[in-house]
Protein backbone atom coordinates (compact mmCIF):
# COMPACT_ATOMS: atom_id res chain seq x y z
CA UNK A 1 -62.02 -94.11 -25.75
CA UNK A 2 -59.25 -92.08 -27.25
CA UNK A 3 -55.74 -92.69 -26.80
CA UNK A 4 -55.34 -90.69 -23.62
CA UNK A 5 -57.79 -89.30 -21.08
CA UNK A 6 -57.11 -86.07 -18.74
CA UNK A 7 -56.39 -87.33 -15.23
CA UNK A 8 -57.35 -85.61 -12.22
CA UNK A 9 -54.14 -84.53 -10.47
CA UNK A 10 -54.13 -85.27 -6.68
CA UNK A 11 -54.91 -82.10 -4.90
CA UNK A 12 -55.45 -82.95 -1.25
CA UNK A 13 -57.39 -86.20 -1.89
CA UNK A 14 -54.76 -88.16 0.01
CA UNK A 15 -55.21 -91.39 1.57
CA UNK A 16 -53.11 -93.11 4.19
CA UNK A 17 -51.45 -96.38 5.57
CA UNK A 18 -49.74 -96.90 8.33
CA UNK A 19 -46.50 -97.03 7.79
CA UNK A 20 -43.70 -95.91 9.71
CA UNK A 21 -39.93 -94.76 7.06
CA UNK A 22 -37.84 -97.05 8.90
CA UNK A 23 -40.25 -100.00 7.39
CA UNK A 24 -40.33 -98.07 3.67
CA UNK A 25 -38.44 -95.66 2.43
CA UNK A 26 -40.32 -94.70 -1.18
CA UNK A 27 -36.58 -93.00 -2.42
CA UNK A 28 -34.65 -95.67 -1.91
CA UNK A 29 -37.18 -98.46 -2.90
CA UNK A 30 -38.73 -97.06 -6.03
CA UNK A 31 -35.02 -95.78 -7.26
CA UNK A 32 -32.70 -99.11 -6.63
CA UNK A 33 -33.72 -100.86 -9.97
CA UNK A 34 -36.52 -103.03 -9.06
CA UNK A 35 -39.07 -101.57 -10.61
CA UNK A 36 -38.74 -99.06 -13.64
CA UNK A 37 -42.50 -97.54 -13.60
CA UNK A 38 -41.92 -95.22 -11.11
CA UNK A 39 -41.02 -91.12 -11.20
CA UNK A 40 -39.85 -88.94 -8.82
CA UNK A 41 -42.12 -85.92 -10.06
CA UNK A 42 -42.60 -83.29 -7.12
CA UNK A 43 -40.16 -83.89 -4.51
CA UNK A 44 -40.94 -87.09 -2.13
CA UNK A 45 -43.91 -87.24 -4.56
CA UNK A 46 -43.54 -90.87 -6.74
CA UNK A 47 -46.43 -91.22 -9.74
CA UNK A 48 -46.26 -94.25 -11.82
CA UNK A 49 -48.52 -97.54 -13.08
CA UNK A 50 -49.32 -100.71 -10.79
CA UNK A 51 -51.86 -103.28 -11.25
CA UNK A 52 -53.44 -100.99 -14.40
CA UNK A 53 -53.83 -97.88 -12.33
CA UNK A 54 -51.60 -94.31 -12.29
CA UNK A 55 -50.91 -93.22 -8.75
CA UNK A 56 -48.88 -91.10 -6.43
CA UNK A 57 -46.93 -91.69 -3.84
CA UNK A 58 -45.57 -89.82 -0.84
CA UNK A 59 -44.93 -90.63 2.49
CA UNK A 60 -45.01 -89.29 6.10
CA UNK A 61 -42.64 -90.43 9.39
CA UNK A 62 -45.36 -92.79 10.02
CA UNK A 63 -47.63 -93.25 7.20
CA UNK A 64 -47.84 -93.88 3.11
CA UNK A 65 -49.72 -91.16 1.52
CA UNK A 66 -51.19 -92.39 -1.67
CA UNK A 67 -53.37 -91.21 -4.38
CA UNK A 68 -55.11 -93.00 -7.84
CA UNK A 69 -55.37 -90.70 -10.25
CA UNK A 70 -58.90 -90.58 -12.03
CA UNK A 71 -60.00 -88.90 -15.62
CA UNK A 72 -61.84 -86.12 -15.41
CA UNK A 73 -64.98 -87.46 -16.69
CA UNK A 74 -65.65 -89.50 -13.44
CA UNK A 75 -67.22 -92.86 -14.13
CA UNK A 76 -66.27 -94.61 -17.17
CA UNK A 77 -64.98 -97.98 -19.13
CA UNK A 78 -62.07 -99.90 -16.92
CA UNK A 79 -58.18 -99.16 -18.14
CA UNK A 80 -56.07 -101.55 -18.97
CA UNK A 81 -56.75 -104.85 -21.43
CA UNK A 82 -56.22 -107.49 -18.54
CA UNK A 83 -59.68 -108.84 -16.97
CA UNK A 84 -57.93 -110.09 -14.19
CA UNK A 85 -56.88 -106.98 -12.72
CA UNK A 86 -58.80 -104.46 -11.27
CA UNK A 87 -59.93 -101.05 -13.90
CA UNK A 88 -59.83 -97.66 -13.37
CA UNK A 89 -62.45 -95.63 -15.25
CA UNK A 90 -61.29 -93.23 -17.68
CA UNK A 91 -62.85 -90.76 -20.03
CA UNK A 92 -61.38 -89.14 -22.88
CA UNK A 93 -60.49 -85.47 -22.27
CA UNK A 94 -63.69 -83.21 -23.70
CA UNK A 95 -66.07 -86.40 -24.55
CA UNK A 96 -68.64 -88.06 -21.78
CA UNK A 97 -67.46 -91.78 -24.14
CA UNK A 98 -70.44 -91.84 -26.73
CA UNK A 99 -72.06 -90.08 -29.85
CA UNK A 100 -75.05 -88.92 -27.65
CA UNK A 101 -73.41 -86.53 -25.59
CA UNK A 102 -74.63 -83.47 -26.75
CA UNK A 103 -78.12 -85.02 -25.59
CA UNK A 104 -77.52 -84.66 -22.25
CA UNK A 105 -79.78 -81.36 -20.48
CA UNK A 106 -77.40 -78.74 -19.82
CA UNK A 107 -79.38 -78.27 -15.99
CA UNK A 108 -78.63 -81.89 -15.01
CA UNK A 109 -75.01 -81.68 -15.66
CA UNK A 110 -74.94 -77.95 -13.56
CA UNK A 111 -76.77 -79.70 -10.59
CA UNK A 112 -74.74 -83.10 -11.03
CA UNK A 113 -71.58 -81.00 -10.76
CA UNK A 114 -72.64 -79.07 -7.84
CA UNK A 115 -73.60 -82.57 -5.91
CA UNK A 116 -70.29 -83.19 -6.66
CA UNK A 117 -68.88 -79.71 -4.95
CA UNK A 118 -71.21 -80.68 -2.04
CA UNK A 119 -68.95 -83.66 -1.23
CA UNK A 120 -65.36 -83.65 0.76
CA UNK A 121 -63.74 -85.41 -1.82
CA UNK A 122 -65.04 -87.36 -4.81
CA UNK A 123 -66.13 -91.03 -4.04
CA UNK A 124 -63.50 -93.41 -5.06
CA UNK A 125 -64.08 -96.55 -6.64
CA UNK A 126 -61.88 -100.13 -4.91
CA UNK A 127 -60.57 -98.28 -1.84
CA UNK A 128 -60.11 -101.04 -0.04
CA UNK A 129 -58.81 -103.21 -2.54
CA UNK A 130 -56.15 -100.30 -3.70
CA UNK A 131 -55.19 -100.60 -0.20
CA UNK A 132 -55.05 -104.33 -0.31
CA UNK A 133 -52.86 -103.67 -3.50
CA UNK A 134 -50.34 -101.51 -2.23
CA UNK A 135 -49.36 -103.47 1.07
CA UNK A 136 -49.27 -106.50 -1.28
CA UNK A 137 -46.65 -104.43 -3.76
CA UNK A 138 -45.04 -103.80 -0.61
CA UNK A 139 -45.26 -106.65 1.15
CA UNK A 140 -46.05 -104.48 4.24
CA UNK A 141 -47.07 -107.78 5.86
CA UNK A 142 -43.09 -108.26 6.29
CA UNK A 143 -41.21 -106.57 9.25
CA UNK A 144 -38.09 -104.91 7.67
CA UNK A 145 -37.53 -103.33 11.69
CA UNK A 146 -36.73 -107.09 12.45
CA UNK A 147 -34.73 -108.22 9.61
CA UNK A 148 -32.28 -105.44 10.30
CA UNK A 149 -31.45 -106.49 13.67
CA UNK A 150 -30.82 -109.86 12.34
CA UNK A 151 -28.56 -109.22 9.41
CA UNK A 152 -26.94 -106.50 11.78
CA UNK A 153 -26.21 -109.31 14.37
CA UNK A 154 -24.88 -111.19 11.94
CA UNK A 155 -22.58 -109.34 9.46
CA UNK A 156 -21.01 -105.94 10.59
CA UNK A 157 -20.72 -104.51 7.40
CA UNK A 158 -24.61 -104.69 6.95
CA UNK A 159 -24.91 -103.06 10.84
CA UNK A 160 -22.74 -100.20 9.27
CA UNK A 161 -25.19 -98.88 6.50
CA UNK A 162 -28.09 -100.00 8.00
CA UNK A 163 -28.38 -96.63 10.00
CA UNK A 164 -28.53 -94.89 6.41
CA UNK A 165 -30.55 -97.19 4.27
CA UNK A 166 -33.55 -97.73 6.17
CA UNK A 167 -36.78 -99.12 4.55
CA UNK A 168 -35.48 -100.83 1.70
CA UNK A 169 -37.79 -103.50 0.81
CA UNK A 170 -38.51 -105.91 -2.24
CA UNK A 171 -41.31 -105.21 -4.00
CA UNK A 172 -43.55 -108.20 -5.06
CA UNK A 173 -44.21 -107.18 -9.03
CA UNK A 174 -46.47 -108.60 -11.62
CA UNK A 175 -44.79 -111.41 -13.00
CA UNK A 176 -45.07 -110.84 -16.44
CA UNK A 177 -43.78 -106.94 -16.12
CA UNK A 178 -41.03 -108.12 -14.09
CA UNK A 179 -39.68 -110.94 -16.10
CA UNK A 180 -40.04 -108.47 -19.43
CA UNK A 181 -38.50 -105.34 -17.68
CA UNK A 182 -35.41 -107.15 -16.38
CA UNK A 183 -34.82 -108.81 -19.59
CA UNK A 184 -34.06 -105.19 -20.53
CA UNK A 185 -31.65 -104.81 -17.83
CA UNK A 186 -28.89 -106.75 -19.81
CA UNK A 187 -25.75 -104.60 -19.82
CA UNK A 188 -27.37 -101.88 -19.34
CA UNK A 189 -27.86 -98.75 -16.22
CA UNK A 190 -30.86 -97.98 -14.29
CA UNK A 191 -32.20 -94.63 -16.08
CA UNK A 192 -31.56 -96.07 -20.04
CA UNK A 193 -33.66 -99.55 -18.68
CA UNK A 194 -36.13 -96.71 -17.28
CA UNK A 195 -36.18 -95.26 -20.91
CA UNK A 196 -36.74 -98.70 -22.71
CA UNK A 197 -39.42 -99.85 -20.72
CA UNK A 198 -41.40 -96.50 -21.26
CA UNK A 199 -40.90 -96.88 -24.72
CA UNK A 200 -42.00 -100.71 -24.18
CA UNK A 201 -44.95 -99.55 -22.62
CA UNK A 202 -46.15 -96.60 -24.77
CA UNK A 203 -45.65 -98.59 -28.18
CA UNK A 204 -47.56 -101.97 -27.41
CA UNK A 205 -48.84 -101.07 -23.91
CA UNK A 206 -52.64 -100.03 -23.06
CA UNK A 207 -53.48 -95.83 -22.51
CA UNK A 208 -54.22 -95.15 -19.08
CA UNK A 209 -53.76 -91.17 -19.22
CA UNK A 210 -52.36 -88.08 -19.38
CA UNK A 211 -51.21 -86.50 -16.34
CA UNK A 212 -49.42 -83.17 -16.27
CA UNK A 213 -48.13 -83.47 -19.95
CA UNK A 214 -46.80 -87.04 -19.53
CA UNK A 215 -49.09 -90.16 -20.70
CA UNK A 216 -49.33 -93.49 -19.06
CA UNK A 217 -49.69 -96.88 -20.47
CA UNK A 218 -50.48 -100.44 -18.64
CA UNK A 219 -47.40 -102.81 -19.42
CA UNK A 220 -48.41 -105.12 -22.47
CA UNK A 221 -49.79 -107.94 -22.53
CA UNK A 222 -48.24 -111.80 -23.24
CA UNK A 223 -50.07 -111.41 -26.41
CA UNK A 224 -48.85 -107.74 -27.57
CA UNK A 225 -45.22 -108.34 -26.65
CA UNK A 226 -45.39 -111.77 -29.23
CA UNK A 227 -47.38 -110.55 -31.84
CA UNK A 228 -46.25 -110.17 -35.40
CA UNK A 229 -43.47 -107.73 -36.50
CA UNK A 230 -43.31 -106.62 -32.81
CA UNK A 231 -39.08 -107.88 -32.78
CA UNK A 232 -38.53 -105.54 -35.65
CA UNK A 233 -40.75 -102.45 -33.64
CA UNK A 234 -38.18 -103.14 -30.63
CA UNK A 235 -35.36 -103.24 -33.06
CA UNK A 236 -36.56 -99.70 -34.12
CA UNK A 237 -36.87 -97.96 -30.55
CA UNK A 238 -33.70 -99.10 -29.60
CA UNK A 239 -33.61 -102.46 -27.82
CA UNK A 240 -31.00 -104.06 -30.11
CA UNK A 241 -30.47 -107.26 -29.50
CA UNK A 242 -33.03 -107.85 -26.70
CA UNK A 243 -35.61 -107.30 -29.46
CA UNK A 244 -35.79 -110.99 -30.29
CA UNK A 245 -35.45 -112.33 -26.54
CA UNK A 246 -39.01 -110.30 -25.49
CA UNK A 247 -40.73 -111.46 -28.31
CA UNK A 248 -39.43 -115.29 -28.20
CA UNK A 249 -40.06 -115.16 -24.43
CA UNK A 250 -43.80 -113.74 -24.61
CA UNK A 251 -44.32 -116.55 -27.81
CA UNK A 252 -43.09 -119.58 -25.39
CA UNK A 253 -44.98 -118.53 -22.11
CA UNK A 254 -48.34 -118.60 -24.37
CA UNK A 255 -47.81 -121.74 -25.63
CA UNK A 256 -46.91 -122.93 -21.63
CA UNK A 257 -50.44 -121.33 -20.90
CA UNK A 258 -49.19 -117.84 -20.73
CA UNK A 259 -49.52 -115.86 -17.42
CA UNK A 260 -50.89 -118.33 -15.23
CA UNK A 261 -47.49 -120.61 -16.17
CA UNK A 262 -45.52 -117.88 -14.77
CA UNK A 263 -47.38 -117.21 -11.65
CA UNK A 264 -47.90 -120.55 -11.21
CA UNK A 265 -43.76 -120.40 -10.10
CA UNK A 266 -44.72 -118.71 -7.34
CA UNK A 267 -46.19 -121.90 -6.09
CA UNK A 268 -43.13 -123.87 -7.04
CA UNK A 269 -39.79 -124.40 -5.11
CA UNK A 270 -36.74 -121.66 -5.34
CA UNK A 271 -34.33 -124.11 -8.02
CA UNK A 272 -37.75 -125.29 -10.02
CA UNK A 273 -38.60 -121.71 -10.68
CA UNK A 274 -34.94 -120.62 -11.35
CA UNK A 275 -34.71 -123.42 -13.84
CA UNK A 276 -37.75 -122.82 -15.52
CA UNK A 277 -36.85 -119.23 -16.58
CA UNK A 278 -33.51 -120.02 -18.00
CA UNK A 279 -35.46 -122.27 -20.07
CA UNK A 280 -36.72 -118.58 -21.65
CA UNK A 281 -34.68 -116.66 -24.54
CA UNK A 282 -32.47 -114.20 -22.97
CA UNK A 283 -33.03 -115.31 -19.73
CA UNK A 284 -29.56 -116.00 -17.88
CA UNK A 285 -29.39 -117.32 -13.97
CA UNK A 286 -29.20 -113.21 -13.14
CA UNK A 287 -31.98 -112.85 -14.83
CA UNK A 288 -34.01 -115.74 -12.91
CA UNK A 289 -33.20 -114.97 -9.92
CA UNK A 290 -33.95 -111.39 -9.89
CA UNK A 291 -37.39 -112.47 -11.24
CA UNK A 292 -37.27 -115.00 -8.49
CA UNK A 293 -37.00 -112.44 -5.84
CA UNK A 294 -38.79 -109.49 -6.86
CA UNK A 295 -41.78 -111.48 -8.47
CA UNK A 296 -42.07 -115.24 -7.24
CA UNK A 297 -41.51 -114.74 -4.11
CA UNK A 298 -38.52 -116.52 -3.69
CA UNK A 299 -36.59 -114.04 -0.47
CA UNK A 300 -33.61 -116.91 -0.76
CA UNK A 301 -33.38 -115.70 -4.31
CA UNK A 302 -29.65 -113.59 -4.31
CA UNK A 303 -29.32 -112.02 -7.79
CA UNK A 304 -25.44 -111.50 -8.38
CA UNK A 305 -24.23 -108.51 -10.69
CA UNK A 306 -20.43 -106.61 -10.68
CA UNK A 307 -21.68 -104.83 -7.66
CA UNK A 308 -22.38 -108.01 -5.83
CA UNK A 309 -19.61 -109.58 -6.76
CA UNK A 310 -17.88 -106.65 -5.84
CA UNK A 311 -19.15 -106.37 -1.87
CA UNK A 312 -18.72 -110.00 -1.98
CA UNK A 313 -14.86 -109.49 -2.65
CA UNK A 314 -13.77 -106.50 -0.89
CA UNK A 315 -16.14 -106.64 2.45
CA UNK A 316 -15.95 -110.62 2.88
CA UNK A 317 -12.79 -111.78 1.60
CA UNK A 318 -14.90 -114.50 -0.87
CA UNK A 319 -12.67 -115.73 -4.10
CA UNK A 320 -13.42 -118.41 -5.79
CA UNK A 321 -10.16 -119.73 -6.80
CA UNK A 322 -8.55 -118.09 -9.79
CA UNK A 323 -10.90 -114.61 -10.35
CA UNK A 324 -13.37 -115.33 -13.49
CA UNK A 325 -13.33 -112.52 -16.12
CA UNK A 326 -17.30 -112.62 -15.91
CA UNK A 327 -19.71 -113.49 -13.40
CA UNK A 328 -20.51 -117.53 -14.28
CA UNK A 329 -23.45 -119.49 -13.95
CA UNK A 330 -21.21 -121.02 -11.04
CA UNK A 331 -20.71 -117.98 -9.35
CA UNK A 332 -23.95 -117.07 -8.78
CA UNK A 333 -24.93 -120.44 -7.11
CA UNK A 334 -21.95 -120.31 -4.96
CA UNK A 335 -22.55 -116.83 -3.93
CA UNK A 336 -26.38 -117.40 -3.32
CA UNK A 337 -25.13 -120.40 -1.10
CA UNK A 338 -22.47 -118.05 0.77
CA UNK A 339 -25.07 -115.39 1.34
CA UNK A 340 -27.90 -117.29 1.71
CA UNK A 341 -25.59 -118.61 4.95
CA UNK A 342 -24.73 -115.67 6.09
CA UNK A 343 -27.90 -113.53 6.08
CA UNK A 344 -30.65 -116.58 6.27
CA UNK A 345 -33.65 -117.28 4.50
CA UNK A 346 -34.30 -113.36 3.06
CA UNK A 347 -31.06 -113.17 1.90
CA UNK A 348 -32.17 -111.55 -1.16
CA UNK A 349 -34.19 -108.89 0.61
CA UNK A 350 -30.49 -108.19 2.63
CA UNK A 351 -28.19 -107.82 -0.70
CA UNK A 352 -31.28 -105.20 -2.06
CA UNK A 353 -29.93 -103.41 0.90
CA UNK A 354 -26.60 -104.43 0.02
CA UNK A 355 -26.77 -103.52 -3.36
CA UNK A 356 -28.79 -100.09 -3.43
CA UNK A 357 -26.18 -99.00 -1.27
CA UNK A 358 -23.41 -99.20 -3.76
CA UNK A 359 -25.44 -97.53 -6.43
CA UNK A 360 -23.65 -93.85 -7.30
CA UNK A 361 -26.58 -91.87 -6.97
CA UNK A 362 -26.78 -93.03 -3.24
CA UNK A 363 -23.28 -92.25 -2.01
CA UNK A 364 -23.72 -88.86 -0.26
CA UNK A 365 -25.97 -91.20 1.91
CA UNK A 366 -23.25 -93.80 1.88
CA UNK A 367 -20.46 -91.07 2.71
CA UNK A 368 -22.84 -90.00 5.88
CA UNK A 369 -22.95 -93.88 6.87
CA UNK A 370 -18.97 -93.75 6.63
CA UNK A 371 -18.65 -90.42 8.67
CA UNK A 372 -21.01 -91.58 11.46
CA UNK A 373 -18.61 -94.96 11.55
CA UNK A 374 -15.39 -92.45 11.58
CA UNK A 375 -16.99 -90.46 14.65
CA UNK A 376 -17.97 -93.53 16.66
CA UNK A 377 -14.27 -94.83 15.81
CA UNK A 378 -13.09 -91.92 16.87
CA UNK A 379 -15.00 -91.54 20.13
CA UNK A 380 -13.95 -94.91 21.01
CA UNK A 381 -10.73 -94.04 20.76
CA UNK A 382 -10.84 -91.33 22.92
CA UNK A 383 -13.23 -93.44 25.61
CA UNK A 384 -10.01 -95.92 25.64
CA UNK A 385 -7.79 -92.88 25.69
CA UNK A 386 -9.50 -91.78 29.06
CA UNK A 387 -9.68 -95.06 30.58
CA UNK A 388 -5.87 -95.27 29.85
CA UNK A 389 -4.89 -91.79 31.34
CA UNK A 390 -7.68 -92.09 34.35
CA UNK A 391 -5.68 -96.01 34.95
CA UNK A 392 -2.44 -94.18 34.56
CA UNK A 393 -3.48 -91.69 37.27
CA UNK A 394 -4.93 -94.10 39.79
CA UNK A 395 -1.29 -96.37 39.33
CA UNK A 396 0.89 -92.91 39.75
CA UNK A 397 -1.36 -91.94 42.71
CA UNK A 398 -0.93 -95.57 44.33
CA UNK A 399 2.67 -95.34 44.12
CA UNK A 400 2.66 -91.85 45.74
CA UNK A 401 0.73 -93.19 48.75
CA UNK A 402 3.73 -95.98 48.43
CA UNK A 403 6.40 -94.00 48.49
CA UNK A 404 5.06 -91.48 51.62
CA UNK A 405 4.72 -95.17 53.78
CA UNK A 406 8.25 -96.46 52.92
CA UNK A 407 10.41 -93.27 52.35
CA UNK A 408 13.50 -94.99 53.20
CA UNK A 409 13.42 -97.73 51.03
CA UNK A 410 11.90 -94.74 48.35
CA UNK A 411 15.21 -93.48 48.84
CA UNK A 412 17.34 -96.35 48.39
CA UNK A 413 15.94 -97.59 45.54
CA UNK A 414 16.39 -93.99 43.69
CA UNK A 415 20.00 -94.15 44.82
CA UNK A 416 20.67 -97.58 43.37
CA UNK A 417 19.07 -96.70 40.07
């Protein structure tokens, strides 16, 4: 197979799950730093890799549209290196994938194709499982609708941006892509992590495609990301001094039987887990416990940046004695323990809520949030306005009544004053 096939783009071969946007909201989800595979490319369209497959997003009021994109040779040898995860077959663009092409009768192929006209839509391979895969990467099985009423209940500065950020959800990532990608994240902003992890992926990752100009690779594997000389590649495309930490990490987890050591966490309690990454190069507790939560499926995991600590000072009032020029080790526990009290067991799932809010490229949404709480302010005031003047009225009217009965002693009284 060459280095990149021709994918099919999606045309109208949509497929759906139900899925209303207050449960998932693709532009907030794909877009708050979780996961850095993803592309806006067409408006409310998302294309990026999962599980060793391209696809494409989009979404209705009550449904997830979603498509995986195909080569354009149909039927072919499964993408990605990992046996464990499902393939998608790709051809290279202009070759049927042998040396004995140019055997095939030119009649077959013209009455294969027009079978192929015949149908609705071409037959696609794992449907169910795809589906399977998606409400899994989702974690669909997970009532959002619910969770919002309870952090709402609880802490009124959730309640007032719930209104605008519905559907933000944690995604549940491969384990291995996760731990690497956030690794990345160190001192660093959402779109340059975006840009290192695409360069991550195209230099040691496996060719899924080409799709409208732009190729697609799998994430690498344990094995790529320790191999030889692969610290100075990094060092080369710009990863500085995380160069070392992905290649140390990926060297360590092999030796600890590579990727079934780190899903194995999932099975293991919230502080076992967290421990056990920090054991990793470059892995801090911020680190951990976004791996925690967005991997391991640890929902108590809260990670803690400047913009947590932020909300944490300014909308709750925490300190934690004298102010600490950087965000300790001990800070995040104690702030995982304050949250973790305040929102209940998904606390993590309620400060992704928390956090995407804050994020810059969100604020018209968070302005709109402010204005609705400015109108309802406002319209309370008036409501208590109107009760005051309608109270005022009813007294002034009683007194009138008051002063008709007893105009004598009306009278009196006004002369004394």
């Amino acid at each position: 197979m060459a280095e990149h096939a021709l994918l099919l783009p999606v045309g109208n071969m949509w497929r759906y799950l139900a899925c209303a946007k207050s449960e998932l909201r693709l532009d907030l989800t794909l877009a708050c730093g979780q996961s850095f595979r993803w592309r806006e490319t067409a408006e409310g369209h998302w294309t990026g890799v999962m599980g060793g497959r391209v696809w494409t997003l989009s979404q209705t009021d009550e449904a997830l549209r979603y498509h995986v994109h195909r080569s354009s040779g149909g039927r072919g040898e499964p993408a990605g290196p990992r046996e464990r995860r499902a393939g998608v077959p790709l051809h290279t663009e202009g070759s049927s994938g042998g040396s004995s092409a140019g055997a095939v009768n030119e009649e077959e192929e013209e009455e294969e194709e027009e079978e192929d006209d015949e149908e609705e839509e071409p037959v696609t391979e794992d449907t169910d499982e795809e589906a399977e895969m998606l409400r899994d990467y989702f974690q669909l099985n997970v009532s959002l609708g619910d969770l919002y009423q309870q952090w709402g209940a609880a802490d009124p500065h959730f309640q007032r941006i719930a209104a605008s950020f519905p559907g933000v959800r944690v995604l549940r990532q491969d384990p291995t892509e996760c731990l690497f990608s956030i690794i990345c994240t160190a001192n660093n902003h959402i779109s340059r992590i975006h840009g290192m992890v695409d360069r991550l992926c195209q230099a040691l990752g496996a060719p899924l495609g080409t799709l409208d100009g732009t190729s697609y690779h799998d994430f690498p594997s344990l094995s790529a990301l320790a191999g030889g000389g692969v610290e100075a590649r990094l060092r080369d495309l710009g990863f500085g001094y995380r160069a070392p930490f992905l290649q140390r990490s990926a060297a360590q987890i092999l030796a600890a039987d590579g990727p079934r050591w780190l899903e194995g966490l999932r099975a293991a309690p919230y502080a076992e887990a967290h421990e056990a990454l920090c054991a990793l190069p470059g892995v801090g507790a911020k680190v951990a416990n976004c791996v925690c939560l967005m991997s391991l499926d640890k929902a108590e995991a809260v990670p803690v940046d400047t913009h947590v600590w932020q909300i944490a000072k300014r909308d709750y009032g925490y300190t934690a004695g004298k102010a600490p020029k950087s965000i300790t080790n001990k800070l995040q526990r104690d702030l995982g323990v304050f949250f973790r009290t305040l929102w209940g067991p998904r606390a993590g799932w309620a400060q992704s809520v928390r956090f995407c809010a804050e994020l810059k490229k969100f604020q018209p949404l968070r302005e709109t949030a402010q204005l609705k709480k400015e109108d309802e302010d406002e319209d309370e005031d008036k409501k208590e306005v109107t009760v005051a003047r309608e109270g005022a009225k009813a007294e002034g009217s009683g007194n009138a009544k008051g002063g008709r009965n007893k105009p004598a002693r009306h009278k009196k009284a006004k002369t004394s004053a």
